[in-house]
PDB file of N, CA and C in Angstrom:
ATOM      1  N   UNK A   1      10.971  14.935   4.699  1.00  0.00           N
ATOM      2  CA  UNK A   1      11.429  13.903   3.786  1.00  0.00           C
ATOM      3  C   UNK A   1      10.337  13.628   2.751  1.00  0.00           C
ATOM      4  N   UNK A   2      10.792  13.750   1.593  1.00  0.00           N
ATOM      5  CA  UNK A   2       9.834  13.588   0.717  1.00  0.00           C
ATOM      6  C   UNK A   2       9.638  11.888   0.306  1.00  0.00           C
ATOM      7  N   UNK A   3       8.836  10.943  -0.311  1.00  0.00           N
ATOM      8  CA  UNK A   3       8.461   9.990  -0.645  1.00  0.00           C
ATOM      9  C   UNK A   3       9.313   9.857  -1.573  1.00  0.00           C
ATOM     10  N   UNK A   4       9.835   8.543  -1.586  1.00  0.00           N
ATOM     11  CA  UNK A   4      10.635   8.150  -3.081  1.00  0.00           C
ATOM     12  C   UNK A   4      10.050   7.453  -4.235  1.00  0.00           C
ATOM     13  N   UNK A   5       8.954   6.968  -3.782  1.00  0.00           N
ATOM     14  CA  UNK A   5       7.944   5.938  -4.494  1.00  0.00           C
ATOM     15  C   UNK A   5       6.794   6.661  -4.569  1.00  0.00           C
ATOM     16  N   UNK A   6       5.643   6.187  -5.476  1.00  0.00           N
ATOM     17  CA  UNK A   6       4.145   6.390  -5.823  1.00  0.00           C
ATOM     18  C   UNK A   6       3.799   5.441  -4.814  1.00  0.00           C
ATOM     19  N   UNK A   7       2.450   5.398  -3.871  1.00  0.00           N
ATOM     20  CA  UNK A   7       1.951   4.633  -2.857  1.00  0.00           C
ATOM     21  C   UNK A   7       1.787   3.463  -4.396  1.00  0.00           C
ATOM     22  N   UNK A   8       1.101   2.315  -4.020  1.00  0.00           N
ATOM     23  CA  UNK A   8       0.997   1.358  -4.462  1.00  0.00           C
ATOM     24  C   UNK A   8      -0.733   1.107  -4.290  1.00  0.00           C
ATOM     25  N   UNK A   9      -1.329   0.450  -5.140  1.00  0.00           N
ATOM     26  CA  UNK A   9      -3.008  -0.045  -5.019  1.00  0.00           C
ATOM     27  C   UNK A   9      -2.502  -1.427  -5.041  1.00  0.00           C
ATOM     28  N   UNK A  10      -2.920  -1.880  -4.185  1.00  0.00           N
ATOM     29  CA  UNK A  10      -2.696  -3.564  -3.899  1.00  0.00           C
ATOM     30  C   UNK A  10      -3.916  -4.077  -5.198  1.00  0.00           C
ATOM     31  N   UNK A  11      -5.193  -3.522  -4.781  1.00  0.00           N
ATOM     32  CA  UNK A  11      -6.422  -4.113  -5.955  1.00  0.00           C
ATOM     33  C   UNK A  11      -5.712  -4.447  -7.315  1.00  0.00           C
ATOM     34  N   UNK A  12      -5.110  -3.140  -7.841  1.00  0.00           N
ATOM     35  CA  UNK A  12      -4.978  -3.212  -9.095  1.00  0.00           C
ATOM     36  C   UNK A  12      -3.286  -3.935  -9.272  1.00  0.00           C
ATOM     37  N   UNK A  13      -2.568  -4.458  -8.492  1.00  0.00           N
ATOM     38  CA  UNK A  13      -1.445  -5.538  -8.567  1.00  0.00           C
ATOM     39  C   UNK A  13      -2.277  -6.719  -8.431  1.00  0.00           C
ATOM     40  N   UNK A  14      -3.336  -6.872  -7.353  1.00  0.00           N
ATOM     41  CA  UNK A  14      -3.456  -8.515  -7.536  1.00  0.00           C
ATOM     42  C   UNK A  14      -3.678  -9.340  -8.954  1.00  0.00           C
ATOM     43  N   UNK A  15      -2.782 -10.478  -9.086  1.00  0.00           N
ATOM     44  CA  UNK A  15      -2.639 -11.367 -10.089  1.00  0.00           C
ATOM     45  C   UNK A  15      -2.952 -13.378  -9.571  1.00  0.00           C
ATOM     46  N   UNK A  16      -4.034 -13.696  -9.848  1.00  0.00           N
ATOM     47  CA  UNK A  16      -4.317 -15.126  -9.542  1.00  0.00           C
ATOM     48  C   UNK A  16      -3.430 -16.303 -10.632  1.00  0.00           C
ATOM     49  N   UNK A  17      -3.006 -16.966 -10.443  1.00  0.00           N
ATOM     50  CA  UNK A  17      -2.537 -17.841 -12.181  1.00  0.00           C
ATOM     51  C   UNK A  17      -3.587 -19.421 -11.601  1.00  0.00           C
ATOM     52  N   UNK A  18      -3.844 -19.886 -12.552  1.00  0.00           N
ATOM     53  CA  UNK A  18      -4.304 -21.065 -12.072  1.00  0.00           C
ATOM     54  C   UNK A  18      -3.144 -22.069 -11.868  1.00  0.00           C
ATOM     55  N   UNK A  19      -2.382 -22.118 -12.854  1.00  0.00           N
ATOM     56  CA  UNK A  19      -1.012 -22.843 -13.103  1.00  0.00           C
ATOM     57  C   UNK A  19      -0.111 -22.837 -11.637  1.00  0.00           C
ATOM     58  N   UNK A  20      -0.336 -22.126 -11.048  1.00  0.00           N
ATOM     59  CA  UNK A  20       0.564 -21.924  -9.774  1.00  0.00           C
ATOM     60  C   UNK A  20       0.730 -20.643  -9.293  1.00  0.00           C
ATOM     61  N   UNK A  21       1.679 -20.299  -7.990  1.00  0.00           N
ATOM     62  CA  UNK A  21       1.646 -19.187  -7.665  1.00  0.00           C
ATOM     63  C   UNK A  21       2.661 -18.299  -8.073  1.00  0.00           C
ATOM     64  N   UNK A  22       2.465 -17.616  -8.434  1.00  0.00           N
ATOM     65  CA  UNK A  22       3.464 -16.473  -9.186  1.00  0.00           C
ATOM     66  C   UNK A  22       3.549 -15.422  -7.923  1.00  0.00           C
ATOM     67  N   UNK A  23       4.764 -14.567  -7.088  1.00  0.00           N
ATOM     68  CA  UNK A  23       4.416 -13.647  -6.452  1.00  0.00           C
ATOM     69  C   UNK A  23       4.484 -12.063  -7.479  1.00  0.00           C
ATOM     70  N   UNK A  24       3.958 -11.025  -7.181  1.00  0.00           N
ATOM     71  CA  UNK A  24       4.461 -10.118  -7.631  1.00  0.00           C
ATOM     72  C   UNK A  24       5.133  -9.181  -6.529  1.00  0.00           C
ATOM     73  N   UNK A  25       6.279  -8.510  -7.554  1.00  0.00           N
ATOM     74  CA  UNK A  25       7.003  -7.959  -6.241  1.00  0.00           C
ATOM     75  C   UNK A  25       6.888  -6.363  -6.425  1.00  0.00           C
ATOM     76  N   UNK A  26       6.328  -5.463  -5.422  1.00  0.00           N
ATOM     77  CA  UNK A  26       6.101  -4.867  -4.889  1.00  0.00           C
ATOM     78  C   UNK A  26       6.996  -3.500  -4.737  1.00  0.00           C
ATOM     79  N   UNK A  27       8.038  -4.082  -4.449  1.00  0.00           N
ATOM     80  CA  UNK A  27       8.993  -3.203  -3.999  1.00  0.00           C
ATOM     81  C   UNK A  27      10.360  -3.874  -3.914  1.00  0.00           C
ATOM     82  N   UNK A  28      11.723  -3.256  -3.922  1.00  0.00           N
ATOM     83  CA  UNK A  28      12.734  -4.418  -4.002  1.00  0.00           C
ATOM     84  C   UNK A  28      14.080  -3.661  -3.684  1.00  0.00           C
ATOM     85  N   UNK A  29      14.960  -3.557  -2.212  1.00  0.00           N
ATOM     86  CA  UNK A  29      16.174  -3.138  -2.285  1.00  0.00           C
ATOM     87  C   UNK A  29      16.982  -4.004  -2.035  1.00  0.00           C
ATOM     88  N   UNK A  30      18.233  -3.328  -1.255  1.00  0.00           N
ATOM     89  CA  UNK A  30      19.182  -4.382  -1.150  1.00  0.00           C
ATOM     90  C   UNK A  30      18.895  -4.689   0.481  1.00  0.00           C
ATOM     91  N   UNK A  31      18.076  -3.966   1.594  1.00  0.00           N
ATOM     92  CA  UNK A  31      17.650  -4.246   3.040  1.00  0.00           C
ATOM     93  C   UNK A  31      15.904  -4.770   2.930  1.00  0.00           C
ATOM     94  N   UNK A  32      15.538  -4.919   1.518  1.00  0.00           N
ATOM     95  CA  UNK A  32      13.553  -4.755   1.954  1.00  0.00           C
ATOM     96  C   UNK A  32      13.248  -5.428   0.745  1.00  0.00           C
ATOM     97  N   UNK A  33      12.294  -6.508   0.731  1.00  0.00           N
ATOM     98  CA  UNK A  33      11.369  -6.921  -0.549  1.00  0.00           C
ATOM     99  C   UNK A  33      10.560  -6.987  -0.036  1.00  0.00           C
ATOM    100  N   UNK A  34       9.501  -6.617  -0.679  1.00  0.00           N
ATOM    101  CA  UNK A  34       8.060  -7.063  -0.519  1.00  0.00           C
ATOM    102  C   UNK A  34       7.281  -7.337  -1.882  1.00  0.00           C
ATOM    103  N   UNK A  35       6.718  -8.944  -1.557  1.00  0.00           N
ATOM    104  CA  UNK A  35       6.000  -9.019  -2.813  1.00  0.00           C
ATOM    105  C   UNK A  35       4.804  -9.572  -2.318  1.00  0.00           C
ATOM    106  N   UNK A  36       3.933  -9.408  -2.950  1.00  0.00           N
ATOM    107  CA  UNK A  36       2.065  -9.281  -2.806  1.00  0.00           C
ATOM    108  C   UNK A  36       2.322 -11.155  -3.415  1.00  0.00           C
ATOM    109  N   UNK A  37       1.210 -11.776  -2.410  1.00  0.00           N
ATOM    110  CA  UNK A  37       1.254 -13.124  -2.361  1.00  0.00           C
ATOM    111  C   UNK A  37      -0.312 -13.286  -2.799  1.00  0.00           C
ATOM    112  N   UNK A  38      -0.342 -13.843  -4.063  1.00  0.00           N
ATOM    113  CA  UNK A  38      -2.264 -14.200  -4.463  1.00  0.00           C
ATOM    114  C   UNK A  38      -2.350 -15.551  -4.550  1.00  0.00           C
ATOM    115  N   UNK A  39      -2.950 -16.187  -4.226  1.00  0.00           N
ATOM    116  CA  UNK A  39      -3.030 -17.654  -4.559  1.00  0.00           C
ATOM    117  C   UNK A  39      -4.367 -18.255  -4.250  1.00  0.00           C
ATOM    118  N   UNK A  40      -4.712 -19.061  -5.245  1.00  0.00           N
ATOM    119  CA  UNK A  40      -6.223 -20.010  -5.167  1.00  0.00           C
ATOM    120  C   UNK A  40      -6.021 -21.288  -4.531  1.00  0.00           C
ATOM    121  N   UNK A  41      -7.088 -21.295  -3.782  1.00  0.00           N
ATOM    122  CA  UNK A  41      -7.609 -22.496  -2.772  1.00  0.00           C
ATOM    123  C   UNK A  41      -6.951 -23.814  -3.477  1.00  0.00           C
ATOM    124  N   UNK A  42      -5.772 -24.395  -1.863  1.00  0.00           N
ATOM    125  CA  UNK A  42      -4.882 -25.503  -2.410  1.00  0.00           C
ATOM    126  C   UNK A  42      -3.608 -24.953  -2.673  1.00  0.00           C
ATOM    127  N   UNK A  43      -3.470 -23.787  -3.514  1.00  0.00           N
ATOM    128  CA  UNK A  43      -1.710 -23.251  -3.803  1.00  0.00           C
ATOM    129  C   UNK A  43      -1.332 -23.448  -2.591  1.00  0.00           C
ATOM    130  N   UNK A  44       0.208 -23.571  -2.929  1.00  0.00           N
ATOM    131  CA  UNK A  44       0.974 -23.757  -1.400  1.00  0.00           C
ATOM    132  C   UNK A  44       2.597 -22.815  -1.787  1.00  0.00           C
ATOM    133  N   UNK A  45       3.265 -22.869  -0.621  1.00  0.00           N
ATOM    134  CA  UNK A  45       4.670 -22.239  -0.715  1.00  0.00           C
ATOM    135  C   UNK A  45       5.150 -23.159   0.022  1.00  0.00           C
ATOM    136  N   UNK A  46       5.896 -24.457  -0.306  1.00  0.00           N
ATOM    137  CA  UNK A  46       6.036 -25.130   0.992  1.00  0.00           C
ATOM    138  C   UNK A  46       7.488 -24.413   1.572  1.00  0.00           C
ATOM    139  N   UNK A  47       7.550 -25.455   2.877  1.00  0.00           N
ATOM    140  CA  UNK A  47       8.186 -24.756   3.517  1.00  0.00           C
ATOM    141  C   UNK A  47       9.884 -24.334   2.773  1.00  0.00           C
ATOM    142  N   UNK A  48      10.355 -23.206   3.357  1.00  0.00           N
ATOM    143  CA  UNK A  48      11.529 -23.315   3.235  1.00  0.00           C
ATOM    144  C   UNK A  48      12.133 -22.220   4.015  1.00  0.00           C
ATOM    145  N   UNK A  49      13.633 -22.273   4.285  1.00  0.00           N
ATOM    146  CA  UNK A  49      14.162 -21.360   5.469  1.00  0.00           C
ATOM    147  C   UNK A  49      14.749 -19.818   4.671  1.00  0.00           C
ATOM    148  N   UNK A  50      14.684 -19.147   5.520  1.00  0.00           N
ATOM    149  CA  UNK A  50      14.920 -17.476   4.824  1.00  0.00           C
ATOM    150  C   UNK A  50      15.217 -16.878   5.623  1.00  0.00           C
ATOM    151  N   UNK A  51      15.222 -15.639   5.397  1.00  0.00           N
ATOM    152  CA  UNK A  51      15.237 -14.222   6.577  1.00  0.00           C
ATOM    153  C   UNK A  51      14.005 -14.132   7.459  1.00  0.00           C
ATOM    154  N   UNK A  52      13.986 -12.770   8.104  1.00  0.00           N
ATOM    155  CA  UNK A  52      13.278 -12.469   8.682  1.00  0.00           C
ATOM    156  C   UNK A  52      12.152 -12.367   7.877  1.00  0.00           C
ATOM    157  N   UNK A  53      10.917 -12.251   8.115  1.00  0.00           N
ATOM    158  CA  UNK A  53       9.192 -12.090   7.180  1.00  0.00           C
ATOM    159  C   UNK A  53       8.050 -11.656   8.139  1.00  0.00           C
ATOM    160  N   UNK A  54       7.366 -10.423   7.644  1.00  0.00           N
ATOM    161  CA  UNK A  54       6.149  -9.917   8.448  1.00  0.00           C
ATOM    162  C   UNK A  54       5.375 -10.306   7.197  1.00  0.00           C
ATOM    163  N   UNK A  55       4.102 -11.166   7.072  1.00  0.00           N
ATOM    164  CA  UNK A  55       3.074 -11.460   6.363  1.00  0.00           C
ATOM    165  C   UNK A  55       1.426 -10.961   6.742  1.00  0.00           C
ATOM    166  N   UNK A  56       0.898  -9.420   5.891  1.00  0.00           N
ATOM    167  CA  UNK A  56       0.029  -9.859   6.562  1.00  0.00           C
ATOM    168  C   UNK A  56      -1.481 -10.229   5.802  1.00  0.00           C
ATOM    169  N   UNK A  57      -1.662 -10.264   6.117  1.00  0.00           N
ATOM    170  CA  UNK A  57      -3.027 -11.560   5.598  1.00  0.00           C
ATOM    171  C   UNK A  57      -4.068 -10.414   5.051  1.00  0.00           C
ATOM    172  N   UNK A  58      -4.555  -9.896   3.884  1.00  0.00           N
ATOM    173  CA  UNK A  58      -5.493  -8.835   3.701  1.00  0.00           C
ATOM    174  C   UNK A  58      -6.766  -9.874   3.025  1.00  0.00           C
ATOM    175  N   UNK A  59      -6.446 -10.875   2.813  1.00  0.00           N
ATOM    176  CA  UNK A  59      -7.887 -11.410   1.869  1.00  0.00           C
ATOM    177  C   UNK A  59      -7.567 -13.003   2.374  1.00  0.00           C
ATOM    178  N   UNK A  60      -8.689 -13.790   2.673  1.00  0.00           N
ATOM    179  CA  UNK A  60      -8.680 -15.088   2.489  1.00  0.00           C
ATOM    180  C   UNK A  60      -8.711 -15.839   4.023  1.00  0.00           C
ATOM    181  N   UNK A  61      -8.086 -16.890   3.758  1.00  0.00           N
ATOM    182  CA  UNK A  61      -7.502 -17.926   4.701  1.00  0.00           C
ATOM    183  C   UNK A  61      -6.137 -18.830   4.576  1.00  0.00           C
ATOM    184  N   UNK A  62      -5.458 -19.359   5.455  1.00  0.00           N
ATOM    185  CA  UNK A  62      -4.507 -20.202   4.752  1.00  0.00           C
ATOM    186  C   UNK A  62      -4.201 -20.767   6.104  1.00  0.00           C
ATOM    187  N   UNK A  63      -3.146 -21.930   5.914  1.00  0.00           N
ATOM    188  CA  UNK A  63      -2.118 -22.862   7.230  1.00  0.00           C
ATOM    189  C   UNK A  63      -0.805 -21.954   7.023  1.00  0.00           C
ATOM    190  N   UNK A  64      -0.322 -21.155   7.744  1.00  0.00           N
ATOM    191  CA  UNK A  64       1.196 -20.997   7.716  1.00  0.00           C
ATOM    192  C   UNK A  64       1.697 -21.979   8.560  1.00  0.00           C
ATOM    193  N   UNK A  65       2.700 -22.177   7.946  1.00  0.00           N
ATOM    194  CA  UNK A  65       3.608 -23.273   8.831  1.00  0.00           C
ATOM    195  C   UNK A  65       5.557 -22.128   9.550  1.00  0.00           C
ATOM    196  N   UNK A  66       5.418 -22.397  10.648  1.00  0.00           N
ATOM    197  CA  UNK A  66       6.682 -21.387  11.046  1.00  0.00           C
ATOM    198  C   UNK A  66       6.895 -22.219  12.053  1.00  0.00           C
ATOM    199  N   UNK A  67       8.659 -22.643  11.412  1.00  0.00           N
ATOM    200  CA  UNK A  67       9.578 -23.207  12.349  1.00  0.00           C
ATOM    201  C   UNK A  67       8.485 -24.457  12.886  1.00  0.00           C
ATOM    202  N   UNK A  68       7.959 -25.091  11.773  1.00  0.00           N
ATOM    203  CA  UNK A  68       7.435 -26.653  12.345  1.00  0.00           C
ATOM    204  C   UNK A  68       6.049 -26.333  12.823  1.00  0.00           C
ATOM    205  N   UNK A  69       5.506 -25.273  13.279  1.00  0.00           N
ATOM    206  CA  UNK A  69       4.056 -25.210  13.571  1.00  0.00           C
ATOM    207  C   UNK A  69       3.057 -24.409  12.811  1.00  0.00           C
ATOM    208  N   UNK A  70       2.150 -25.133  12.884  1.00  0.00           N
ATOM    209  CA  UNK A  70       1.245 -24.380  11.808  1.00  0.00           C
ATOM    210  C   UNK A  70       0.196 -24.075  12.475  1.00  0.00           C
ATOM    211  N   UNK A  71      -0.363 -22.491  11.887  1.00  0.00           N
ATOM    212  CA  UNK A  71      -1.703 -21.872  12.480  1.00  0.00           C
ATOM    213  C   UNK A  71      -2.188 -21.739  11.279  1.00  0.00           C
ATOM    214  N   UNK A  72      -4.072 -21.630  11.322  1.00  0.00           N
ATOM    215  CA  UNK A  72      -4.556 -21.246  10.692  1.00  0.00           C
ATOM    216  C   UNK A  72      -4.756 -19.869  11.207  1.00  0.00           C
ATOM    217  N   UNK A  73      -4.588 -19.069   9.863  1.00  0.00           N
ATOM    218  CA  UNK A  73      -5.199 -17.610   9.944  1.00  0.00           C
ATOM    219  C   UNK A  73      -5.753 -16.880   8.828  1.00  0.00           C
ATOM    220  N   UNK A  74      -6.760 -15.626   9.088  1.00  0.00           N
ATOM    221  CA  UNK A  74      -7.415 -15.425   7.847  1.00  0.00           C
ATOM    222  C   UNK A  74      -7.079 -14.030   7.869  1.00  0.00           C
ATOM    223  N   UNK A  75      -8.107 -13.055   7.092  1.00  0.00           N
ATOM    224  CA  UNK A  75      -7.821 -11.501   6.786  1.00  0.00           C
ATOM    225  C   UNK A  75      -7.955 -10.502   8.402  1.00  0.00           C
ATOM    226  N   UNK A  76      -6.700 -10.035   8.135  1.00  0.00           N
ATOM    227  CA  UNK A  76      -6.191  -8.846   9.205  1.00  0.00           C
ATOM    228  C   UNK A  76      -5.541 -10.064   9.900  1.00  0.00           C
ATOM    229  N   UNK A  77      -4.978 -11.240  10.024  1.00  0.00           N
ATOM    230  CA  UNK A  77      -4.014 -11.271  10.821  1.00  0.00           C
ATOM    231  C   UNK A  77      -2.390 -11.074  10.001  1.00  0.00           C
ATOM    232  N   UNK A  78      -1.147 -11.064  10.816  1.00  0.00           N
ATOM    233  CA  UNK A  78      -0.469 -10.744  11.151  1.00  0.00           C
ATOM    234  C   UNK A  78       0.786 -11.996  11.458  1.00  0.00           C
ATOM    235  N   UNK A  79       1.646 -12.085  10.453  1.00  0.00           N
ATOM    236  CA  UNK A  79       2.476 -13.800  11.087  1.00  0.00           C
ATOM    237  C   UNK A  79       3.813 -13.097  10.947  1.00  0.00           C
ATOM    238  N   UNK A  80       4.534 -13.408  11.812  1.00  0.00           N
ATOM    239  CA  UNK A  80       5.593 -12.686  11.919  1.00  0.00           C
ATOM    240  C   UNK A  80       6.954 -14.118  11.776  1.00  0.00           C
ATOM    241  N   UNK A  81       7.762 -14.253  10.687  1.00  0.00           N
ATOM    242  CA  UNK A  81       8.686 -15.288  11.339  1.00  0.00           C
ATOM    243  C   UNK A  81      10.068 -15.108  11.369  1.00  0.00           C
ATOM    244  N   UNK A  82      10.647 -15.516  12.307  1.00  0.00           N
ATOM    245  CA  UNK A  82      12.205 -14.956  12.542  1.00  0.00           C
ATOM    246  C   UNK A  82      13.264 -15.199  11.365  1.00  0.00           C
ATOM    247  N   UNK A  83      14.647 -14.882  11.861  1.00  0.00           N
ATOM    248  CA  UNK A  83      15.456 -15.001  10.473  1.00  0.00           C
ATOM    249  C   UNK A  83      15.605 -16.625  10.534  1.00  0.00           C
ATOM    250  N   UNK A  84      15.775 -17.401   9.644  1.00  0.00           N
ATOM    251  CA  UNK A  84      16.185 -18.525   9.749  1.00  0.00           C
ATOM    252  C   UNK A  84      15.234 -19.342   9.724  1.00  0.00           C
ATOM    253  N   UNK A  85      14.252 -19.442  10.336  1.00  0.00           N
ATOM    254  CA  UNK A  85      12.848 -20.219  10.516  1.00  0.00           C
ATOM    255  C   UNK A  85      12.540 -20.761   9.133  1.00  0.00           C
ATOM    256  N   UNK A  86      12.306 -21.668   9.145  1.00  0.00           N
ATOM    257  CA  UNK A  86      11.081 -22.502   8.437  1.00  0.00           C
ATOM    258  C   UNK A  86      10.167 -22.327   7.895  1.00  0.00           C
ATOM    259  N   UNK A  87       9.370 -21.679   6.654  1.00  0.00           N
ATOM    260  CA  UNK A  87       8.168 -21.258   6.865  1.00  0.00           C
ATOM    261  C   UNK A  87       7.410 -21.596   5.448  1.00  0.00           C
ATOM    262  N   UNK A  88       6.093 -21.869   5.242  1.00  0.00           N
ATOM    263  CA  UNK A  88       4.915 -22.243   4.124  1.00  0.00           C
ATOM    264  C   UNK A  88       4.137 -21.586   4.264  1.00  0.00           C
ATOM    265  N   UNK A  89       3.026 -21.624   3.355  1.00  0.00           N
ATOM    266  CA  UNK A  89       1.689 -20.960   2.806  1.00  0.00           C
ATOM    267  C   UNK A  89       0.917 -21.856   2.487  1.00  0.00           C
ATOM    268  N   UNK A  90      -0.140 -22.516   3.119  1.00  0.00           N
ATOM    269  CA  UNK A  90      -0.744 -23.362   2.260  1.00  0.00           C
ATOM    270  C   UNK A  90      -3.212 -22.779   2.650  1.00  0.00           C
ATOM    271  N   UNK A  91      -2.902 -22.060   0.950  1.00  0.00           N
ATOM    272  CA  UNK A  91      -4.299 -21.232   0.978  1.00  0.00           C
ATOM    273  C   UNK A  91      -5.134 -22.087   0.942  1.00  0.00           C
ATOM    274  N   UNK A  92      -6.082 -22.057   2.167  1.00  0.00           N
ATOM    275  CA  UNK A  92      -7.470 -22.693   2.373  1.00  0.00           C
ATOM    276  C   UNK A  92      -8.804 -21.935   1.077  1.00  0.00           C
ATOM    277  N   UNK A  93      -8.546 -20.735   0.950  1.00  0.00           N
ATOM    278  CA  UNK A  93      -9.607 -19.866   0.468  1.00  0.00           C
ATOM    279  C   UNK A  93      -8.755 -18.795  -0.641  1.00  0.00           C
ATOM    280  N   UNK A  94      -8.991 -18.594  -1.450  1.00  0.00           N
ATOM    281  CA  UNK A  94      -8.630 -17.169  -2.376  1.00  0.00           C
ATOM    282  C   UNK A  94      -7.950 -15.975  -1.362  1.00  0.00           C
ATOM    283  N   UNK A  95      -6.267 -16.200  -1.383  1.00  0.00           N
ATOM    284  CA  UNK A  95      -5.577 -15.227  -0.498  1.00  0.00           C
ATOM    285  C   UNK A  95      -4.604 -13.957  -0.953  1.00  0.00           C
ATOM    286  N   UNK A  96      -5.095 -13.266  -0.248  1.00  0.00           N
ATOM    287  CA  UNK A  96      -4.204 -12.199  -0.594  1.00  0.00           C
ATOM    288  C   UNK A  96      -3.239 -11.786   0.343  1.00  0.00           C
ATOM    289  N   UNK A  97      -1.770 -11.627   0.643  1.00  0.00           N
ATOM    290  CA  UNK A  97      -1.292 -11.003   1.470  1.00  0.00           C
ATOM    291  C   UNK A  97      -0.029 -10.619   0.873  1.00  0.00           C
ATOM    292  N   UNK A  98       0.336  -9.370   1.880  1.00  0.00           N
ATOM    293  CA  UNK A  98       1.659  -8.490   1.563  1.00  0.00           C
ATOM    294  C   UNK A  98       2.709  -8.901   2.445  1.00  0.00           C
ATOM    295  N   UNK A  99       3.663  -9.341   1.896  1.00  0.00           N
ATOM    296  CA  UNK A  99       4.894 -10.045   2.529  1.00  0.00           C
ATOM    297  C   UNK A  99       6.034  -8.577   3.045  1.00  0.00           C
ATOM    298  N   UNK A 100       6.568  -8.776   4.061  1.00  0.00           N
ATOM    299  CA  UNK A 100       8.241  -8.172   3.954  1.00  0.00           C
ATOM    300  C   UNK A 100       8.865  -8.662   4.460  1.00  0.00           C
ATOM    301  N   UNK A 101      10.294  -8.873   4.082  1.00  0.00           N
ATOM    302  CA  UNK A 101      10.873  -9.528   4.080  1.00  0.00           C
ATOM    303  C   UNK A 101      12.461  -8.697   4.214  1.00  0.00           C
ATOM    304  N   UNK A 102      13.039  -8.782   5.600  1.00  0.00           N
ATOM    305  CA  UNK A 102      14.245  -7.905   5.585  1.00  0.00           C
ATOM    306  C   UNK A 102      15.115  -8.916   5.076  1.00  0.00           C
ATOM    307  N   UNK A 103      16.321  -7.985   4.848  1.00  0.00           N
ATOM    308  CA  UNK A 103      17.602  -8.731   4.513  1.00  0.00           C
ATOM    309  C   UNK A 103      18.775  -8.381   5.003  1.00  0.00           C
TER     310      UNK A 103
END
């Protein structure tokens, strides 16, 4: 099976805004999005309910909040939240992470 896409450089997508968080998206079908999440110390995503979401954390720190509880976690972890759940972003430190998001 050959590749349908060019791999992607996360470096050269990351985008900070001061104004707020902008995501960029990554990739986009009608079963898969993924968009690269940058945000400066304080941005937030508050909560809200969705699909399924694997987030994983490549730069920073932040509070995710899932389904009412919140962990702190920083680079190389891993937040996984179910379909339906509840879920926020709120960056402690300059964050980078790659979202997916089934549908």
């Amino acid at each position: 099976m050959r590749w349908q896409v060019e791999p992607i450089n996360i470096n050269e997508k990351k985008q900070f805004f001061k104004e707020g968080f902008k995501p960029q998206i990554l990739h986009i079908s009608p079963k898969l999005k993924v968009p690269l999440i940058c945000m400066e110390p304080g941005q937030m995503i508050p909560t809200h309910p969705s699909g399924a979401g694997i987030f994983y954390v490549l730069e920073g720190s932040a509070i995710f909040t899932v389904a009412g509880e919140k962990k702190e976690v920083k680079s190389g972890s891993v937040v996984i939240a179910p379909h339906g759940a509840e879920r926020g972003i709120e960056a402690k430190e300059r964050l980078v992470v790659v979202a997916f998001h089934a549908g």
